[in-house]
C-alpha atoms as a PDB file:
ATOM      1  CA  UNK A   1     -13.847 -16.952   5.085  1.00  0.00           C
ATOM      2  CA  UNK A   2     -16.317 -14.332   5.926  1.00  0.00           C
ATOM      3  CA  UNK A   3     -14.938 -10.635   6.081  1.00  0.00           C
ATOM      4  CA  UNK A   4     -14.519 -10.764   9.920  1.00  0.00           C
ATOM      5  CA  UNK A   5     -12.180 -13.418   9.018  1.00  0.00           C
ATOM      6  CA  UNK A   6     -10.695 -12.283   6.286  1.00  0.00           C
ATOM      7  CA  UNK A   7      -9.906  -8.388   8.603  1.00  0.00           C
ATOM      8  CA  UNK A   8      -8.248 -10.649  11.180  1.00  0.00           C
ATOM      9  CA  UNK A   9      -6.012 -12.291   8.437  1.00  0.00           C
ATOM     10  CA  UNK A  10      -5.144  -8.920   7.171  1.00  0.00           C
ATOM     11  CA  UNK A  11      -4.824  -7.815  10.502  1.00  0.00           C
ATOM     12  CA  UNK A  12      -2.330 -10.709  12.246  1.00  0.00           C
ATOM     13  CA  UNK A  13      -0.934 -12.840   9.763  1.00  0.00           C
ATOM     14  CA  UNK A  14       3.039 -11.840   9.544  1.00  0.00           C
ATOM     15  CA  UNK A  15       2.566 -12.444   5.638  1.00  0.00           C
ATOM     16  CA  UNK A  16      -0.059  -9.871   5.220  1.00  0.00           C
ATOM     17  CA  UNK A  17       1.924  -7.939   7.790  1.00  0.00           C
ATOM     18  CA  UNK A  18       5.191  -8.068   5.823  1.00  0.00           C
ATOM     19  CA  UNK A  19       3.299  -7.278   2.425  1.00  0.00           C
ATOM     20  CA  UNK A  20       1.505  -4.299   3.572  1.00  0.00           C
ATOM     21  CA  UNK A  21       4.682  -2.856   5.620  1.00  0.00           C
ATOM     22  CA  UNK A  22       6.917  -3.261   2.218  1.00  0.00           C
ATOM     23  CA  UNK A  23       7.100  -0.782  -0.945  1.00  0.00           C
ATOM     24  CA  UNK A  24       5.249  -2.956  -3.012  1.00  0.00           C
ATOM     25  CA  UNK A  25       2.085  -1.281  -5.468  1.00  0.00           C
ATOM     26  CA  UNK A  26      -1.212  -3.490  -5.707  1.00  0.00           C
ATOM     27  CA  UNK A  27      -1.696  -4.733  -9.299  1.00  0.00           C
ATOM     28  CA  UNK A  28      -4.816  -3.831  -9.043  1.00  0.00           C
ATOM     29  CA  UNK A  29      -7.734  -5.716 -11.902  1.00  0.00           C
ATOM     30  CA  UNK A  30     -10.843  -4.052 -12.812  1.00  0.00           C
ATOM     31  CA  UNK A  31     -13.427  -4.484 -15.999  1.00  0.00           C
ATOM     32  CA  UNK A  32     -13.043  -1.447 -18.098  1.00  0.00           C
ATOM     33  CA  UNK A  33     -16.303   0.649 -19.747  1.00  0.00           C
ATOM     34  CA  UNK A  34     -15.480  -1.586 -23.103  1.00  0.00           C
ATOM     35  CA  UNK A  35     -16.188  -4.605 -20.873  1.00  0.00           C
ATOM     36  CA  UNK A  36     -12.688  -5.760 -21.003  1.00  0.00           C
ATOM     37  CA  UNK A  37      -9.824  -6.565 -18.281  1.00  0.00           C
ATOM     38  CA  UNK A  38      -7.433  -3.841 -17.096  1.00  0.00           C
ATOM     39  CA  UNK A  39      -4.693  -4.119 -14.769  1.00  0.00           C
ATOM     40  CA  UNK A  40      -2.824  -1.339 -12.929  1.00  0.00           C
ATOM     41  CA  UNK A  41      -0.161  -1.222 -10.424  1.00  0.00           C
ATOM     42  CA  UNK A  42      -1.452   1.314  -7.563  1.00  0.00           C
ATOM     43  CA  UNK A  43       0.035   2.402  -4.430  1.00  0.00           C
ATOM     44  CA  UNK A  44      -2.202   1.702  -1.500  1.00  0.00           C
ATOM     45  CA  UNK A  45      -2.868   1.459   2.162  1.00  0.00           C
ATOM     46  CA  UNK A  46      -4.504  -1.165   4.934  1.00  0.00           C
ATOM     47  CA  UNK A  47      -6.448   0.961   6.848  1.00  0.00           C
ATOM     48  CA  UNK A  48      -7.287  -1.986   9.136  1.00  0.00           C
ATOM     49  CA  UNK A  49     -10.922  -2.656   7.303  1.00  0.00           C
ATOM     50  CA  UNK A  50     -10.309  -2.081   3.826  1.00  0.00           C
ATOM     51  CA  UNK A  51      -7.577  -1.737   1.255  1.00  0.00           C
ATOM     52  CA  UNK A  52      -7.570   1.927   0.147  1.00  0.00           C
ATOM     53  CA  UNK A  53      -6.225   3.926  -2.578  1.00  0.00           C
ATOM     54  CA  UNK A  54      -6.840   7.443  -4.172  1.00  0.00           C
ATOM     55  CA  UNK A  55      -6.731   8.896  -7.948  1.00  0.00           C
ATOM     56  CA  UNK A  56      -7.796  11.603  -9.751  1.00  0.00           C
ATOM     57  CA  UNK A  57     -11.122  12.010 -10.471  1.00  0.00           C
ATOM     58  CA  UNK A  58     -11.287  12.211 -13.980  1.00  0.00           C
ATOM     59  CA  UNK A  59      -9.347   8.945 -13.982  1.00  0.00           C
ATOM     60  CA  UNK A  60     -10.043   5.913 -16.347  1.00  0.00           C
ATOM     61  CA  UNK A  61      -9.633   3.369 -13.456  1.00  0.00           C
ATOM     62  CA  UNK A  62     -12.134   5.345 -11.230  1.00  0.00           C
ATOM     63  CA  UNK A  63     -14.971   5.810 -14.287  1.00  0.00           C
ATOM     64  CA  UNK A  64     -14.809   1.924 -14.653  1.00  0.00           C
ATOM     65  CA  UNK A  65     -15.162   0.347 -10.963  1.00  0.00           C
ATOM     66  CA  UNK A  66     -17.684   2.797 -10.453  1.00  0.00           C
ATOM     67  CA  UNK A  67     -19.352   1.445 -13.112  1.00  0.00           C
ATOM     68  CA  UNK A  68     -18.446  -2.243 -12.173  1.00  0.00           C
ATOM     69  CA  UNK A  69     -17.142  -2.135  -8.375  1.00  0.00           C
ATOM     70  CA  UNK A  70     -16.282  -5.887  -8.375  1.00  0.00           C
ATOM     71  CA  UNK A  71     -12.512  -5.744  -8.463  1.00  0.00           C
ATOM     72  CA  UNK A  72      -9.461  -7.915  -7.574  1.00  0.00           C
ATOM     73  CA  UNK A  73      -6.053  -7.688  -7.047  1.00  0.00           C
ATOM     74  CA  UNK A  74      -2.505  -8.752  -5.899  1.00  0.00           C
ATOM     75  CA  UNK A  75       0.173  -7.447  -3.966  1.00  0.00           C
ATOM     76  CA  UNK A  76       3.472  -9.700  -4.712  1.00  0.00           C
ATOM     77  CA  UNK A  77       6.925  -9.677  -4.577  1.00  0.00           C
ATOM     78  CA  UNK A  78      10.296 -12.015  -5.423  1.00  0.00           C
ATOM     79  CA  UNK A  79      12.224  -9.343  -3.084  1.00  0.00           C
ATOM     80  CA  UNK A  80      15.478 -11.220  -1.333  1.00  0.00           C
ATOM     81  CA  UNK A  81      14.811  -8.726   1.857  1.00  0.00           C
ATOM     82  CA  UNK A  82      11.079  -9.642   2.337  1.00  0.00           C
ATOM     83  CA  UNK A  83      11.814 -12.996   1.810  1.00  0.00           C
ATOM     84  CA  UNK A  84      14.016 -12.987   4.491  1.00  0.00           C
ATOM     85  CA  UNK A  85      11.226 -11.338   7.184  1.00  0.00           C
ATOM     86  CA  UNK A  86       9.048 -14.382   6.225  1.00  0.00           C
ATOM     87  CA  UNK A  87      11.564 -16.906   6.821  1.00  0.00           C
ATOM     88  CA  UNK A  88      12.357 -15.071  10.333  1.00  0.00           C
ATOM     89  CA  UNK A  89       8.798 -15.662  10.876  1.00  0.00           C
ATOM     90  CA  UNK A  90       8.136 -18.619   9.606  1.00  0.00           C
ATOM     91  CA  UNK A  91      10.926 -20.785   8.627  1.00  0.00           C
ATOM     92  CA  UNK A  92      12.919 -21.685   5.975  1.00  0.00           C
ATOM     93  CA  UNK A  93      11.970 -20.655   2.424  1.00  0.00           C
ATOM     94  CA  UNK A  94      11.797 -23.651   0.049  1.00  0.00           C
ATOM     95  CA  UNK A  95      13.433 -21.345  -2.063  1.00  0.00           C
ATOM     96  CA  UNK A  96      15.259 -18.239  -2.515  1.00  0.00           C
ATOM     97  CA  UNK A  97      13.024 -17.379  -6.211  1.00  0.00           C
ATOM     98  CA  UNK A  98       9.581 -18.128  -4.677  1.00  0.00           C
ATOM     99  CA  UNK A  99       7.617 -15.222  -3.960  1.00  0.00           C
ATOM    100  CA  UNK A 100       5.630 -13.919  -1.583  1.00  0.00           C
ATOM    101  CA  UNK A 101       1.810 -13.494  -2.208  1.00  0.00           C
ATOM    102  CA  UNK A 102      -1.427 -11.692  -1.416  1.00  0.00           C
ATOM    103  CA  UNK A 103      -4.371 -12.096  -3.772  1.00  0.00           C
ATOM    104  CA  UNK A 104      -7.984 -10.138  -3.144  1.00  0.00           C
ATOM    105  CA  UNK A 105     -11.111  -9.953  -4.547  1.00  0.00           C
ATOM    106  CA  UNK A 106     -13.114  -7.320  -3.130  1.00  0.00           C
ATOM    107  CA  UNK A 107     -16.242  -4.728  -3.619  1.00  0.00           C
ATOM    108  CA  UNK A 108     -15.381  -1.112  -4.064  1.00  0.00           C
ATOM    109  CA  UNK A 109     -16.946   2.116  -3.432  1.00  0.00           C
ATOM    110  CA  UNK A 110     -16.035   5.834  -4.152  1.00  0.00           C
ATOM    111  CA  UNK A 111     -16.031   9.051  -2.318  1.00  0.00           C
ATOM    112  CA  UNK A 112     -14.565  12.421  -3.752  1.00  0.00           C
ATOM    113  CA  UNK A 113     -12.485  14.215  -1.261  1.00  0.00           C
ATOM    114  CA  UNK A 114     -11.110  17.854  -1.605  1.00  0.00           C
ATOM    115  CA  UNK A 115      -7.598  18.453  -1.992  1.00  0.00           C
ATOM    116  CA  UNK A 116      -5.090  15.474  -1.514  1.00  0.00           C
ATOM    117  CA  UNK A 117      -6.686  12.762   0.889  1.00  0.00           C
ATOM    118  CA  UNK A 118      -4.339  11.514   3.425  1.00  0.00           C
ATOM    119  CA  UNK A 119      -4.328   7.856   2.347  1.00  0.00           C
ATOM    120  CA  UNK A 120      -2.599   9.310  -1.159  1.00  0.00           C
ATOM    121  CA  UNK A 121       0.105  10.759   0.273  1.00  0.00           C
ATOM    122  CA  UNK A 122       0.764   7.913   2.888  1.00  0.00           C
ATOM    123  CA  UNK A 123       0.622   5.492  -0.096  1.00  0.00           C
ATOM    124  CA  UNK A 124       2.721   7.424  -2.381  1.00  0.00           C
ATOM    125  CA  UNK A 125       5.179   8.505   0.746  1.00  0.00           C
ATOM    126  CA  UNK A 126       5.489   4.422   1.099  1.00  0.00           C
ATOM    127  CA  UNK A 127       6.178   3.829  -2.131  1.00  0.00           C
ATOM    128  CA  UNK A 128       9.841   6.271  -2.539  1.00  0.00           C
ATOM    129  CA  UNK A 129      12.466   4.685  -2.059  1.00  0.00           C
ATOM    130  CA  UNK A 130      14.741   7.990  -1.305  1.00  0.00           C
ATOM    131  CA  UNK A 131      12.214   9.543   1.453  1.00  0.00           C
ATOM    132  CA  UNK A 132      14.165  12.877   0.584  1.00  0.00           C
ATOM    133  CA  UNK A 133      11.853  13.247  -2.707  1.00  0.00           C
ATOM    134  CA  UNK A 134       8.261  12.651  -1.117  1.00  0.00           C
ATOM    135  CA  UNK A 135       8.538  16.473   0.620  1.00  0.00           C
ATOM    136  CA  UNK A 136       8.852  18.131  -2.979  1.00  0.00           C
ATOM    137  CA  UNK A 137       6.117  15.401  -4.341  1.00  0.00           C
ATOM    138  CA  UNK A 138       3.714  16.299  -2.100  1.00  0.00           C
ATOM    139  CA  UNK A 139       4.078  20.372  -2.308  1.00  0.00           C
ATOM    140  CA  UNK A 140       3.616  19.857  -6.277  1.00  0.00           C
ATOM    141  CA  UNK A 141       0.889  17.457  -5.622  1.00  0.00           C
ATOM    142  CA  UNK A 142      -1.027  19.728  -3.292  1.00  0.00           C
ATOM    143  CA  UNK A 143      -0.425  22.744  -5.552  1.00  0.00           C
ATOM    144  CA  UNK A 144      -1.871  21.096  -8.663  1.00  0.00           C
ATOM    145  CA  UNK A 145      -5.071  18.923  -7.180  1.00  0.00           C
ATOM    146  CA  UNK A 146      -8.580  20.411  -6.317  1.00  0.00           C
ATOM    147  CA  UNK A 147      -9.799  16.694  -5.299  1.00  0.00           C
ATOM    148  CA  UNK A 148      -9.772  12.820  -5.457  1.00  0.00           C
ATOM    149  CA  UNK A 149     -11.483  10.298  -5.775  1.00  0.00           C
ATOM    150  CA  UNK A 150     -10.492   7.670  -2.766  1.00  0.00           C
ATOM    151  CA  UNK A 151     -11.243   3.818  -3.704  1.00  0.00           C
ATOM    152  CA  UNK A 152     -12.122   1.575  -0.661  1.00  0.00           C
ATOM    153  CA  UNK A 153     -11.799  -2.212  -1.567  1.00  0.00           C
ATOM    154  CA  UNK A 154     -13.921  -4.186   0.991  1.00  0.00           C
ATOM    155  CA  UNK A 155     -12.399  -7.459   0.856  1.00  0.00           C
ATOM    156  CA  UNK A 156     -14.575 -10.752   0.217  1.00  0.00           C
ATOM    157  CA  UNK A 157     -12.026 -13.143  -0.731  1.00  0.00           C
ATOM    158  CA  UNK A 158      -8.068 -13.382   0.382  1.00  0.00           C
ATOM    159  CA  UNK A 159      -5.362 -16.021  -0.417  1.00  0.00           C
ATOM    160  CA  UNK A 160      -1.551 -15.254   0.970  1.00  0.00           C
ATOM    161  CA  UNK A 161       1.168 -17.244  -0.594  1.00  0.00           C
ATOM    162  CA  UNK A 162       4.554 -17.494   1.256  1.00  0.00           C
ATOM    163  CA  UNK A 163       5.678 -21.162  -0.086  1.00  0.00           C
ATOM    164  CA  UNK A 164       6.599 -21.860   3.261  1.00  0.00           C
ATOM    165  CA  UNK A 165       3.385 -22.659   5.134  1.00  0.00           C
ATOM    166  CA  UNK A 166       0.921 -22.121   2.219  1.00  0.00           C
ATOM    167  CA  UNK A 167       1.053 -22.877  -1.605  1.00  0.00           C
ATOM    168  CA  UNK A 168      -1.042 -21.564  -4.376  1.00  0.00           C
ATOM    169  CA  UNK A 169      -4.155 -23.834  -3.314  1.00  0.00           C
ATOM    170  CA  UNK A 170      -5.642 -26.730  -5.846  1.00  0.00           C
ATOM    171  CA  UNK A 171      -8.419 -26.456  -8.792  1.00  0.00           C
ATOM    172  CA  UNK A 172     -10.829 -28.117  -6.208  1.00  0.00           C
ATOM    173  CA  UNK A 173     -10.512 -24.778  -3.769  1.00  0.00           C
ATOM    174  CA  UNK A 174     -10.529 -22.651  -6.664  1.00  0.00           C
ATOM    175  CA  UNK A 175     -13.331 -24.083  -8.535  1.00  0.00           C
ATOM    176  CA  UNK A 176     -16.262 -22.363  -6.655  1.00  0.00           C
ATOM    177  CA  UNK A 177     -14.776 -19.001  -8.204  1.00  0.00           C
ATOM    178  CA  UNK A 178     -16.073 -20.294 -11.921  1.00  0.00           C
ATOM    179  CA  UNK A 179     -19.070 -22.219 -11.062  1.00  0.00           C
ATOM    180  CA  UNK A 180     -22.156 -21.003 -12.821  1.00  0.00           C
ATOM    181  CA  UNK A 181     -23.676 -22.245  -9.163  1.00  0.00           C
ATOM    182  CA  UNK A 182     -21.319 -19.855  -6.909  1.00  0.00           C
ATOM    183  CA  UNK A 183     -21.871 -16.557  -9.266  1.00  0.00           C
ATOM    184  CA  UNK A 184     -19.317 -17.711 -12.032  1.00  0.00           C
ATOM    185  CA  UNK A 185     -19.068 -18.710 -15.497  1.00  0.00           C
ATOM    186  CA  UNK A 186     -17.762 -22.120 -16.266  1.00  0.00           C
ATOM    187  CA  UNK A 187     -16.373 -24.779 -14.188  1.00  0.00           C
ATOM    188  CA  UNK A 188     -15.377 -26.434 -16.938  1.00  0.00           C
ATOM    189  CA  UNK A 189     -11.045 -26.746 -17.470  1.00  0.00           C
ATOM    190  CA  UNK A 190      -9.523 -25.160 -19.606  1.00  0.00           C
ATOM    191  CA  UNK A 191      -7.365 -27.829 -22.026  1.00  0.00           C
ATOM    192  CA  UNK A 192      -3.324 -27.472 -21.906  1.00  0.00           C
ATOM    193  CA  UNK A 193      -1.643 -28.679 -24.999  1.00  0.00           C
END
């Protein structure tokens, strides 16, 4: 898919809908500045182009995709209720334990913003599950921050997951992502004892 495509997935698809409208953090997997693998959950936004998140400046997570901006990520969940607004949509589950599945890879840039940007405190307001507490969150949070740093992922690659009408795909679909030909490193399996 090119990223027209890959917008209008986002964009329609009632299991990218159902993901993005549910409490659930991106797990979010960058290359730290020692070269190796982090992953962090992060509480995010759609803005309808790009996936969207803000931290504080002096943040870890921000010093590292700036350095390397190729990032990926997931946004998954086993819970019974969003489960049950994909199988309104779609059909029957094949069962009640599967779960329900986003996975990006993306490009991401940086901007510094004064004060609390927007997209934070939707994200974070998404994210409480007693609304009551956001209020007092975001008084302390605008009190305390002189800026952020907002992440925009730019997706390039997207897979959704709902067990219903798609499964995880096969090695063949996947193998272009570790062919030395396609930008990767080895397309050779790895052996299972």
């Amino acid at each position: 898919m090119d990223y027209a495509e890959i917008v209008h997935l986002v964009n329609t698809d009632p299991v990218a809908q159902v993901l993005l409208d549910s409490p659930v953090a991106m797990r979010l997997g960058y290359v730290g500045l020692d070269g190796h693998p982090r992953t962090v959950p992060v509480a995010y936004l759609w803005n309808g182009e790009a996936f969207q998140f803000a931290s504080p400046t002096t943040a870890y997570k921000v010093r590292a995709i700036a350095a390397h901006p190729q990032v990926s990520f997931s946004v998954d969940t086993y819970s019974p209720e969003v489960r049950r607004r994909v199988a309104a949509q779609l059909g029957p589950t094949v069962s009640d334990y599967t779960p329900v599945v986003m996975l990006v890879r993306g490009t991401a840039s940086i901007e510094v913003h004064p004060g609390v940007p927007d997209v934070h405190v939707k994200a974070s307001w998404r994210m409480f599950a007693d609304k009551s507490l956001a209020p007092g969150w975001e008084q302390q949070k605008r009190a305390h921050t002189t800026d952020m740093a907002v992440v925009t992922i730019k997706p390039t690659h997207l897979t959704l997951c709902d067990f219903v009408t798609r499964f995880p795909p096969p090695v063949e679909i996947n193998a272009p992502a570790h062919d030395p030909a396609h930008g990767g490193s080895d397309s050779t399996p790895v052996p299972v004892n």
